[in-house]
N, C-alpha and C. Protein backbone atom coordinates (compact mmCIF):
# COMPACT_ATOMS: atom_id res chain seq x y z
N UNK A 1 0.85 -1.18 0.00
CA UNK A 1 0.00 0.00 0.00
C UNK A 1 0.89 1.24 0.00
N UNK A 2 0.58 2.13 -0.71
CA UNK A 2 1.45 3.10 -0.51
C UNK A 2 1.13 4.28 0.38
N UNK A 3 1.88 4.49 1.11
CA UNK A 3 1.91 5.46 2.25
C UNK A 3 0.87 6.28 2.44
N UNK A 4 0.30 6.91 1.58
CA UNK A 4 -0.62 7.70 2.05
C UNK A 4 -2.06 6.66 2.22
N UNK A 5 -1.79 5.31 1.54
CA UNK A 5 -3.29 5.08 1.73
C UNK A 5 -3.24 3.44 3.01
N UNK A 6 -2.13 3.73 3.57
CA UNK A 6 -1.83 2.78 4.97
C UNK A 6 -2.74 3.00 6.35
N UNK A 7 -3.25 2.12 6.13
CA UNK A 7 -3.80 1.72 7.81
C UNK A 7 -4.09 2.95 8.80
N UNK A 8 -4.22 3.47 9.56
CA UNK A 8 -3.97 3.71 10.52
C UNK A 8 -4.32 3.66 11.87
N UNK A 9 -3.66 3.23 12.47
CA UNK A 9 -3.70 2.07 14.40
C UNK A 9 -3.13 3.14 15.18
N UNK A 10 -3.89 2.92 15.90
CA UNK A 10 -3.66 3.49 17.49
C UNK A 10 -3.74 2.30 18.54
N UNK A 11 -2.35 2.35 19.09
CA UNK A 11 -1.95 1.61 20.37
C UNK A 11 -2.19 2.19 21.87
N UNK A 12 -2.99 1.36 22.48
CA UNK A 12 -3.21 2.30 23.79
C UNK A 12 -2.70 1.33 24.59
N UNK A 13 -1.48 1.58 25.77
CA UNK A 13 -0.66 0.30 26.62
C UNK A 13 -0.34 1.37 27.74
N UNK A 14 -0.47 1.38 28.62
CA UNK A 14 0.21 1.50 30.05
C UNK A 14 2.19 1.34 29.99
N UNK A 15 2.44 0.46 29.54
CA UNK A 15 3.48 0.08 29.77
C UNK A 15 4.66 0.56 28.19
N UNK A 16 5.10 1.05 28.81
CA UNK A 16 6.29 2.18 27.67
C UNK A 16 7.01 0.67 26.50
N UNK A 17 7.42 -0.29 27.22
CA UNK A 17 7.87 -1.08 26.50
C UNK A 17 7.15 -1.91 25.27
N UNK A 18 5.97 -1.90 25.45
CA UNK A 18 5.23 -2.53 24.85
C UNK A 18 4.46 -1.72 23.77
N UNK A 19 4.59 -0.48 23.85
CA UNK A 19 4.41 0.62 22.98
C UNK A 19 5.63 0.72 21.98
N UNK A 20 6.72 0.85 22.08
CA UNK A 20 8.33 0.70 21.41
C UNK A 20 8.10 -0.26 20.67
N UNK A 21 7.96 -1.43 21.49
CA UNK A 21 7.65 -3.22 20.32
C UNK A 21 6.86 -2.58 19.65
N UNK A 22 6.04 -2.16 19.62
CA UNK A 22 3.91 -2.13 18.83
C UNK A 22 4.92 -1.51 17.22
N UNK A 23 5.18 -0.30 17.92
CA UNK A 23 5.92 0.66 17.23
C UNK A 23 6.83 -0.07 16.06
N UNK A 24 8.09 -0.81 16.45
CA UNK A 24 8.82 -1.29 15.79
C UNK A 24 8.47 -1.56 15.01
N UNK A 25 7.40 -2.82 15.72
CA UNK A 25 7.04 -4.15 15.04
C UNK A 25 6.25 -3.89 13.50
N UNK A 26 5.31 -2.58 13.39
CA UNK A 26 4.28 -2.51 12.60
C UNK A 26 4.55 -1.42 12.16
N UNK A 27 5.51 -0.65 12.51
CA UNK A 27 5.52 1.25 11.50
C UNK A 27 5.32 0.82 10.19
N UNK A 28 6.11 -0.24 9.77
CA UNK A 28 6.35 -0.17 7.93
C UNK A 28 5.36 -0.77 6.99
N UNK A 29 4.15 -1.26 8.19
CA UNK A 29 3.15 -1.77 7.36
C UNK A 29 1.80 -0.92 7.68
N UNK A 30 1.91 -0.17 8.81
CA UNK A 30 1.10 1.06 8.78
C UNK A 30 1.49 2.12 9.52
N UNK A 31 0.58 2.95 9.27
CA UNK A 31 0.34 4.11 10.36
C UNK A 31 0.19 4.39 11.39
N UNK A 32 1.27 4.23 12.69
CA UNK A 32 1.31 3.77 13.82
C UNK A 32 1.06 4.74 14.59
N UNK A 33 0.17 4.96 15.37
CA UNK A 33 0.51 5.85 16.53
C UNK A 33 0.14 5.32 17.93
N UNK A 34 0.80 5.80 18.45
CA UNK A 34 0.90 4.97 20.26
C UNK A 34 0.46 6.17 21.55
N UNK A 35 0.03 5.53 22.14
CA UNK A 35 -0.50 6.34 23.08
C UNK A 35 -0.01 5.58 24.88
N UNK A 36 0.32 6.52 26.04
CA UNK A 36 0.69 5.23 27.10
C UNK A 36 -0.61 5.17 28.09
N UNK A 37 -1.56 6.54 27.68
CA UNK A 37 -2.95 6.60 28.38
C UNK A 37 -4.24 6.67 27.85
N UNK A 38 -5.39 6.95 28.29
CA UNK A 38 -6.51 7.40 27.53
C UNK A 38 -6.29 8.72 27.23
N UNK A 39 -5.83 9.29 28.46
CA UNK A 39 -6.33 11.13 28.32
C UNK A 39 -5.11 11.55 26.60
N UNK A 40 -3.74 10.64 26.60
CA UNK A 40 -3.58 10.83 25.41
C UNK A 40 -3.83 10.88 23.93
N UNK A 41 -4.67 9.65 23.95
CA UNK A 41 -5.12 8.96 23.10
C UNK A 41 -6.16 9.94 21.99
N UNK A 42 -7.29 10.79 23.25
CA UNK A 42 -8.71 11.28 22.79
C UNK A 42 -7.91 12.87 21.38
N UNK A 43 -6.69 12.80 21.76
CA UNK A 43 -6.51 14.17 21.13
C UNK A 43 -5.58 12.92 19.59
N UNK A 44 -4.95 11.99 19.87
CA UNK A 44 -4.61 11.35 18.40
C UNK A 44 -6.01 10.78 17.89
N UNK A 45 -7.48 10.61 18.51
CA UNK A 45 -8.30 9.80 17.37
C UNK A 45 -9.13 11.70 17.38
N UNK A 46 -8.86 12.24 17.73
CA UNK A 46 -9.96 13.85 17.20
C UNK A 46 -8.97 14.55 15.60
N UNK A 47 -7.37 14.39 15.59
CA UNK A 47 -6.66 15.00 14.65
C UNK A 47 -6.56 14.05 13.65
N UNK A 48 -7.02 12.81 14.21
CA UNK A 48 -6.40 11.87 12.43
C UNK A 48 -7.63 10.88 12.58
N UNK A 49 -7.51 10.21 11.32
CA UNK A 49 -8.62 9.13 10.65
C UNK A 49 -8.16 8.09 11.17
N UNK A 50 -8.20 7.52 12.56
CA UNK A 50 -7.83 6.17 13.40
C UNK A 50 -8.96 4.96 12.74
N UNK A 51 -8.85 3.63 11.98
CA UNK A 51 -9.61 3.23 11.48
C UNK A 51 -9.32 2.26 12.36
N UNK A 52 -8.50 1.73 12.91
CA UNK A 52 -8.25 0.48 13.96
C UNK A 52 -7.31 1.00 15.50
N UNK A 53 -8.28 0.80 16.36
CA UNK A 53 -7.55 0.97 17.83
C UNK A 53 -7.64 -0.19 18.48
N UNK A 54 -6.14 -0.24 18.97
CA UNK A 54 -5.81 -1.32 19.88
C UNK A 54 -5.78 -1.11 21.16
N UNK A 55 -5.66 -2.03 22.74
CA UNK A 55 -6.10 -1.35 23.87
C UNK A 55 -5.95 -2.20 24.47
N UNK A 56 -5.08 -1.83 25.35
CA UNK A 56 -4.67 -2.98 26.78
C UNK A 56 -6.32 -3.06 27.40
N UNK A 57 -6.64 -3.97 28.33
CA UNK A 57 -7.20 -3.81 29.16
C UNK A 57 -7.19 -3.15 30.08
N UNK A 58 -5.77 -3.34 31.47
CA UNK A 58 -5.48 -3.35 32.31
C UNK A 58 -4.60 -2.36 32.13
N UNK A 59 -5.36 -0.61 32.61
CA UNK A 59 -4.59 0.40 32.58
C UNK A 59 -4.86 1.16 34.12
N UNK A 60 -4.20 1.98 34.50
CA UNK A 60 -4.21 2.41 35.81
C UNK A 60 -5.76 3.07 36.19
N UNK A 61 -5.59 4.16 35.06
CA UNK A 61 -6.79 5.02 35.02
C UNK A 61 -8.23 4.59 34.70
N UNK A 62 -7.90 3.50 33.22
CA UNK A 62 -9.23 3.62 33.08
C UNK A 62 -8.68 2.29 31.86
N UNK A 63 -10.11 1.13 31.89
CA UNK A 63 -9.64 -0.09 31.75
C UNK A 63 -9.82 -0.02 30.01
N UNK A 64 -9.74 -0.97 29.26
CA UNK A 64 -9.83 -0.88 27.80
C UNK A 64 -11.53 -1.00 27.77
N UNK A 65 -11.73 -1.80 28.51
CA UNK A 65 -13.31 -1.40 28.11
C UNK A 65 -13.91 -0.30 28.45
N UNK A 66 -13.68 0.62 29.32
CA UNK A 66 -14.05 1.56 29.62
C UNK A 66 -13.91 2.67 28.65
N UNK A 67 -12.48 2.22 27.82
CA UNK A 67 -12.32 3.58 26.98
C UNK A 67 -12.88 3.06 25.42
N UNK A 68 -13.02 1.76 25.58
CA UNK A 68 -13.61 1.37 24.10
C UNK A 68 -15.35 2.33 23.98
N UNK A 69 -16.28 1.65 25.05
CA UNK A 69 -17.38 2.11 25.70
C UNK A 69 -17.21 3.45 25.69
N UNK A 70 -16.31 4.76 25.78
CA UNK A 70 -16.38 6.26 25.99
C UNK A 70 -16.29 6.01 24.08
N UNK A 71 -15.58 5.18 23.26
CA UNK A 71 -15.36 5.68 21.92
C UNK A 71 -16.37 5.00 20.93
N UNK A 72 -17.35 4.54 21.03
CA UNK A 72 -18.33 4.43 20.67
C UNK A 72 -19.09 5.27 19.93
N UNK A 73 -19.58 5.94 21.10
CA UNK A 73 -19.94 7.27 20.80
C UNK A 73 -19.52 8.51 20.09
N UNK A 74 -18.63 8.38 20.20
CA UNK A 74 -17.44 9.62 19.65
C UNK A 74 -16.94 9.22 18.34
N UNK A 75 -16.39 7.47 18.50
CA UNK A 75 -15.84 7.53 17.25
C UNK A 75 -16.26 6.17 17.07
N UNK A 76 -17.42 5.91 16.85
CA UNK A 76 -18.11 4.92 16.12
C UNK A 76 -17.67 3.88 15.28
N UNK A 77 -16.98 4.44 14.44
CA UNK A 77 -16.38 3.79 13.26
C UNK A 77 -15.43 3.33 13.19
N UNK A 78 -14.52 3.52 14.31
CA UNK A 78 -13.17 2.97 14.72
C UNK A 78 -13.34 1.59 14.73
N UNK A 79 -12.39 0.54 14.64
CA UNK A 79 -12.59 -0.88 14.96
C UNK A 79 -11.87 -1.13 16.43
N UNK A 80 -12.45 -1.97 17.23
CA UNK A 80 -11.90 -1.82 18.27
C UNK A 80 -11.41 -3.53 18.48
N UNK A 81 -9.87 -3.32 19.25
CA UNK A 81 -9.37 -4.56 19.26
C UNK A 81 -8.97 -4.40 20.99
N UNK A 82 -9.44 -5.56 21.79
CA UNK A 82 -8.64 -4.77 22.95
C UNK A 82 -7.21 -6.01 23.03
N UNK A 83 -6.74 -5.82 24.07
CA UNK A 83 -5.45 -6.96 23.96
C UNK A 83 -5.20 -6.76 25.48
N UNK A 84 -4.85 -8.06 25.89
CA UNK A 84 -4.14 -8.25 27.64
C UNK A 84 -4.00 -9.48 27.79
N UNK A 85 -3.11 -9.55 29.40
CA UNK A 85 -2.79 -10.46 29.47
C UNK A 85 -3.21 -11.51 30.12
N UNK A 86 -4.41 -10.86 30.35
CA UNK A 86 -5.17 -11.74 31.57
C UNK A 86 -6.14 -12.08 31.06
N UNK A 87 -6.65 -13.67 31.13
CA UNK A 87 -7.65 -14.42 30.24
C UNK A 87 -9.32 -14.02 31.33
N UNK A 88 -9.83 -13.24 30.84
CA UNK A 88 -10.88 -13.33 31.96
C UNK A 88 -12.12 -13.54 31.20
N UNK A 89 -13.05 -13.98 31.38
CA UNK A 89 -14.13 -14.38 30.18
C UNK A 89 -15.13 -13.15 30.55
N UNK A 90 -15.34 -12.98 31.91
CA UNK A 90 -16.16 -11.79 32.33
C UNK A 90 -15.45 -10.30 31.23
N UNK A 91 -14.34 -10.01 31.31
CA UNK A 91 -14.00 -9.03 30.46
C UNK A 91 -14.42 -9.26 29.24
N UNK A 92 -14.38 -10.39 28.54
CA UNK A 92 -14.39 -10.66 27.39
C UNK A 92 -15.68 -10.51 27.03
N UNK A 93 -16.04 -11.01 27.67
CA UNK A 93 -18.16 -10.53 27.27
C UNK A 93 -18.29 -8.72 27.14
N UNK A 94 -17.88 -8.19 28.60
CA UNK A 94 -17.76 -6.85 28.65
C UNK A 94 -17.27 -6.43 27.84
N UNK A 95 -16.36 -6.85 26.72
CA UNK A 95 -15.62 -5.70 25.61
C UNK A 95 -16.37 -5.81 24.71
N UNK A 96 -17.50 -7.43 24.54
CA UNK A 96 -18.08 -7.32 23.36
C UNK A 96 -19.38 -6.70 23.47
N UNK A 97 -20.22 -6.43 24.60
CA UNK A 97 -21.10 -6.26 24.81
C UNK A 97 -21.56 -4.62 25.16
N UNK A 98 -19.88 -4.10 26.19
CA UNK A 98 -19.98 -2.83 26.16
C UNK A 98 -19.22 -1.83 25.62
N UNK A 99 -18.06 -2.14 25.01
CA UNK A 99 -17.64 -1.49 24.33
C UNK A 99 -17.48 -2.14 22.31
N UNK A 100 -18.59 -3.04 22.05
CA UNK A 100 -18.27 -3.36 20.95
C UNK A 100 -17.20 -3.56 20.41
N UNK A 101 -16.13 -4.57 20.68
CA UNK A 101 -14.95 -4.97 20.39
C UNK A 101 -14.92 -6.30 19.39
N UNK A 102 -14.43 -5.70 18.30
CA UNK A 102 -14.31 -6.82 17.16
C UNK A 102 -13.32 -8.00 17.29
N UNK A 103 -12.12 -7.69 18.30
CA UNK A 103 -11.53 -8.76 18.38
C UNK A 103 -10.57 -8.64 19.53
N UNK A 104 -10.54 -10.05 20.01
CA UNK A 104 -9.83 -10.00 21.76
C UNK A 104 -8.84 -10.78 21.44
N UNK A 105 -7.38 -10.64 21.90
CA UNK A 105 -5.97 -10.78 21.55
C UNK A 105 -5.29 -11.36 22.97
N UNK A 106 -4.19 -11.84 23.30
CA UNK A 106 -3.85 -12.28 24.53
C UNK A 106 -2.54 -11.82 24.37
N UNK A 107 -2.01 -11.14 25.55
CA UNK A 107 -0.63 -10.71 25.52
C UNK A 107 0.00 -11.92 26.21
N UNK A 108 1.29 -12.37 25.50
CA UNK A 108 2.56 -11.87 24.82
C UNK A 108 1.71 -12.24 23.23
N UNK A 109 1.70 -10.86 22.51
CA UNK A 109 0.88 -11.25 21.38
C UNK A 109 2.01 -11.53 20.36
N UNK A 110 1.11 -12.40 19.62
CA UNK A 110 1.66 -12.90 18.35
C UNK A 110 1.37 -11.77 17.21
N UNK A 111 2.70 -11.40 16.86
CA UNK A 111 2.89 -10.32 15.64
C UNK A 111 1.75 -11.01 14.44
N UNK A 112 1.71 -12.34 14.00
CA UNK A 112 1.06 -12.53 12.53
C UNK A 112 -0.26 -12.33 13.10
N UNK A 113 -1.02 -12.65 14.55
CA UNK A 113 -2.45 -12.26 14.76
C UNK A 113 -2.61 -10.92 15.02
N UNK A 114 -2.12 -10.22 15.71
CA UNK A 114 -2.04 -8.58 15.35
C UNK A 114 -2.35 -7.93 14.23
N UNK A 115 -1.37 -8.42 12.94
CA UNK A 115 -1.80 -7.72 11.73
C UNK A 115 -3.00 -8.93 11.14
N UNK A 116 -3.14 -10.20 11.40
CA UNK A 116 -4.12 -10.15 10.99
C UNK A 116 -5.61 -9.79 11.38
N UNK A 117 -5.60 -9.48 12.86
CA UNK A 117 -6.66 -9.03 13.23
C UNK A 117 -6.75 -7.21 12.64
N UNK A 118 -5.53 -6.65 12.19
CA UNK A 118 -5.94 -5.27 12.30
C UNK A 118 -5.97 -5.31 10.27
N UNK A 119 -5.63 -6.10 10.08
CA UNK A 119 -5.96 -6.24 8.35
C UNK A 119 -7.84 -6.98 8.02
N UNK A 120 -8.56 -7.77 8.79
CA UNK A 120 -9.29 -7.96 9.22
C UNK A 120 -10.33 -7.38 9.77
N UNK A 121 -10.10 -6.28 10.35
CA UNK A 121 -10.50 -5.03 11.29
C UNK A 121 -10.56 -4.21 10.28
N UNK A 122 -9.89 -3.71 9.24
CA UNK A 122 -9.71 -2.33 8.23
C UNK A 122 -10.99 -3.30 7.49
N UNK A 123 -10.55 -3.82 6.79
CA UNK A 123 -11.69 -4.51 5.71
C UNK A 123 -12.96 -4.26 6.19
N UNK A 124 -13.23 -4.60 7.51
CA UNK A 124 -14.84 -4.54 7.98
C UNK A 124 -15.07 -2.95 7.87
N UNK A 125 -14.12 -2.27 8.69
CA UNK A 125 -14.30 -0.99 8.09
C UNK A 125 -14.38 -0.34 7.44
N UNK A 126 -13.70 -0.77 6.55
CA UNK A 126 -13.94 0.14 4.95
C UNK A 126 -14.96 -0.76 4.42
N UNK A 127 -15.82 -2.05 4.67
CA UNK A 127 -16.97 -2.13 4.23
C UNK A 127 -18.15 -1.39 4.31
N UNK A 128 -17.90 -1.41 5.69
CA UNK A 128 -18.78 -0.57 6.72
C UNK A 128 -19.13 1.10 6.22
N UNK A 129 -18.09 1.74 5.73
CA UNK A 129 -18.13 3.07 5.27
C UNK A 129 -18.74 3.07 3.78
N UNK A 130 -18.16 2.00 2.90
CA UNK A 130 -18.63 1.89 1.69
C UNK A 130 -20.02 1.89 1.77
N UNK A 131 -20.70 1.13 2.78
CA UNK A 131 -22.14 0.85 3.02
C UNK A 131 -22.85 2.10 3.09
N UNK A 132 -22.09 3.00 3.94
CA UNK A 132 -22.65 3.85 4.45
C UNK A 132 -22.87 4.98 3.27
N UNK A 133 -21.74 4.74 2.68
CA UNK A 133 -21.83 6.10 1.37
C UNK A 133 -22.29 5.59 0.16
N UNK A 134 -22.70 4.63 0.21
CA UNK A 134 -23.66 3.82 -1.00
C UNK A 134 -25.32 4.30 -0.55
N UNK A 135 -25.62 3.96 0.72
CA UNK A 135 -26.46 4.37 1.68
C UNK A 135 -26.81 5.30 0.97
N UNK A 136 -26.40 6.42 1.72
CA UNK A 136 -26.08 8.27 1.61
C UNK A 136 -26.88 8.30 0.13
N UNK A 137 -25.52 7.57 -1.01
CA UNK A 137 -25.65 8.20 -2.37
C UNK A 137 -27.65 7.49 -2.68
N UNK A 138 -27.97 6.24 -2.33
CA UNK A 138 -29.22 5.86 -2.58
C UNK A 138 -30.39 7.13 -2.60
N UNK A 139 -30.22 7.49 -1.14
CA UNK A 139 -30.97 7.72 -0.80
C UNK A 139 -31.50 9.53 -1.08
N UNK A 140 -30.23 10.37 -1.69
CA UNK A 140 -30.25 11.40 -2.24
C UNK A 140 -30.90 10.76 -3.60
N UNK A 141 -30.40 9.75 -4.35
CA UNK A 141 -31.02 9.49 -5.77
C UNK A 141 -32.82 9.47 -5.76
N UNK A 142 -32.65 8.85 -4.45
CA UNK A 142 -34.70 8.78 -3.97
C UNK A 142 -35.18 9.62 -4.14
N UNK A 143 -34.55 10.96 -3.33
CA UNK A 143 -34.94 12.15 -2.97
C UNK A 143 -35.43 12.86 -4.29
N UNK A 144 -34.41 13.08 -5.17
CA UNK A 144 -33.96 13.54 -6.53
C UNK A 144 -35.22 12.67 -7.66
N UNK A 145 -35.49 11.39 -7.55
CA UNK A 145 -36.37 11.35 -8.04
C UNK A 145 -38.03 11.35 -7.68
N UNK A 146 -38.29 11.22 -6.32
CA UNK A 146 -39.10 12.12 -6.04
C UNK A 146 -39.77 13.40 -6.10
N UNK A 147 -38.60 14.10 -6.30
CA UNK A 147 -38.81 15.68 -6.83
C UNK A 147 -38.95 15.22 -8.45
N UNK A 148 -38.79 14.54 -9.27
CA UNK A 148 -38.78 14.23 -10.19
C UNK A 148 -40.40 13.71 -10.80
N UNK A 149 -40.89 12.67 -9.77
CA UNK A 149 -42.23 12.52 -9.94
C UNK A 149 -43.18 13.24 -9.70
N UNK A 150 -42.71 14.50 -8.68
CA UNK A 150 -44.17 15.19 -8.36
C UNK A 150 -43.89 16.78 -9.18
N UNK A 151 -42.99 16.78 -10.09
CA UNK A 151 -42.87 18.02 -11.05
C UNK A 151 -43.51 17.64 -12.09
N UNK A 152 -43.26 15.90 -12.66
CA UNK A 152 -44.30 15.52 -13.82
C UNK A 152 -45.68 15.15 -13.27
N UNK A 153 -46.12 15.16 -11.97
CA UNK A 153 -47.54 15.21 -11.73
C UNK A 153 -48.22 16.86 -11.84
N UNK A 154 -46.97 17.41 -11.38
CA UNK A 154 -47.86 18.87 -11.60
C UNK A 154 -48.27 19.54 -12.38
N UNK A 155 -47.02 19.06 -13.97
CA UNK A 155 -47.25 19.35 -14.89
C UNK A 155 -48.37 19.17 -15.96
């Protein structure tokens, strides 16, 4: 893909080291940006087109579901992946249920499920948008010929 039309992921981790790996591991196949909190995070998905966010669970402030659940609302369209290291099934319901999370990851993560969950994750999304602006374009064509039928009734 060429650069301008790459991915772009947001990493949300508590832990500095694991942000560096994220970083390494994936700059050259997308658009990486890393975050080590929430309160960082809300100002990288308001300035750029974040189409896949990733998300520890287990953060000091405020847990991955909690911030998946605040981005919902806000940013709808994002794909949300959370990732940790702790197998808990109660979370796991909670990410799908309250923060709509497309896919749950287990740390020490495996680099080939990463990109394939976030190559996986883009696709639904850019289906998802295509839908939406197919949508959009329908439904102006309705409009347009509506005004179309009641100018030849008046006539």
């Amino acid at each position: 893909m060429p650069n301008d039309k790459r991915i772009n992921v947001l990493f949300v981790d508590d832990e500095e080291g694991n942000l560096v790996s994220f970083k390494a591991q994936f700059r050259r196949e997308y658009n990486v940006f890393v975050s080590s909190n929430v309160a960082q995070a809300w100002p990288i998905l308001e300035q750029n087109d974040i189409q896949v966010v990733l998300s520890d669970q287990r953060m000091p402030e405020i847990t991955g579901i909690e911030f998946f659940e605040a981005m919902v609302t806000r940013y709808p369209e994002a794909m949300r992946i959370l990732i940790t290291g702790y197998t808990d099934l109660a979370a796991v319901i909670d990410a799908i249920n309250r923060g709509q999370v497309y896919r749950y990851l287990t740390k020490p993560w495996n680099e080939d499920a990463i990109r394939d969950s976030i190559e996986k994750s883009y696709e639904v999304y850019r289906l998802r948008k295509e839908n939406k602006e197919l949508t959009e374009k329908l439904l102006e064509m309705n409009q347009k010929l509506e005004f179309l039928a009641r100018q030849s009734l008046l006539s």
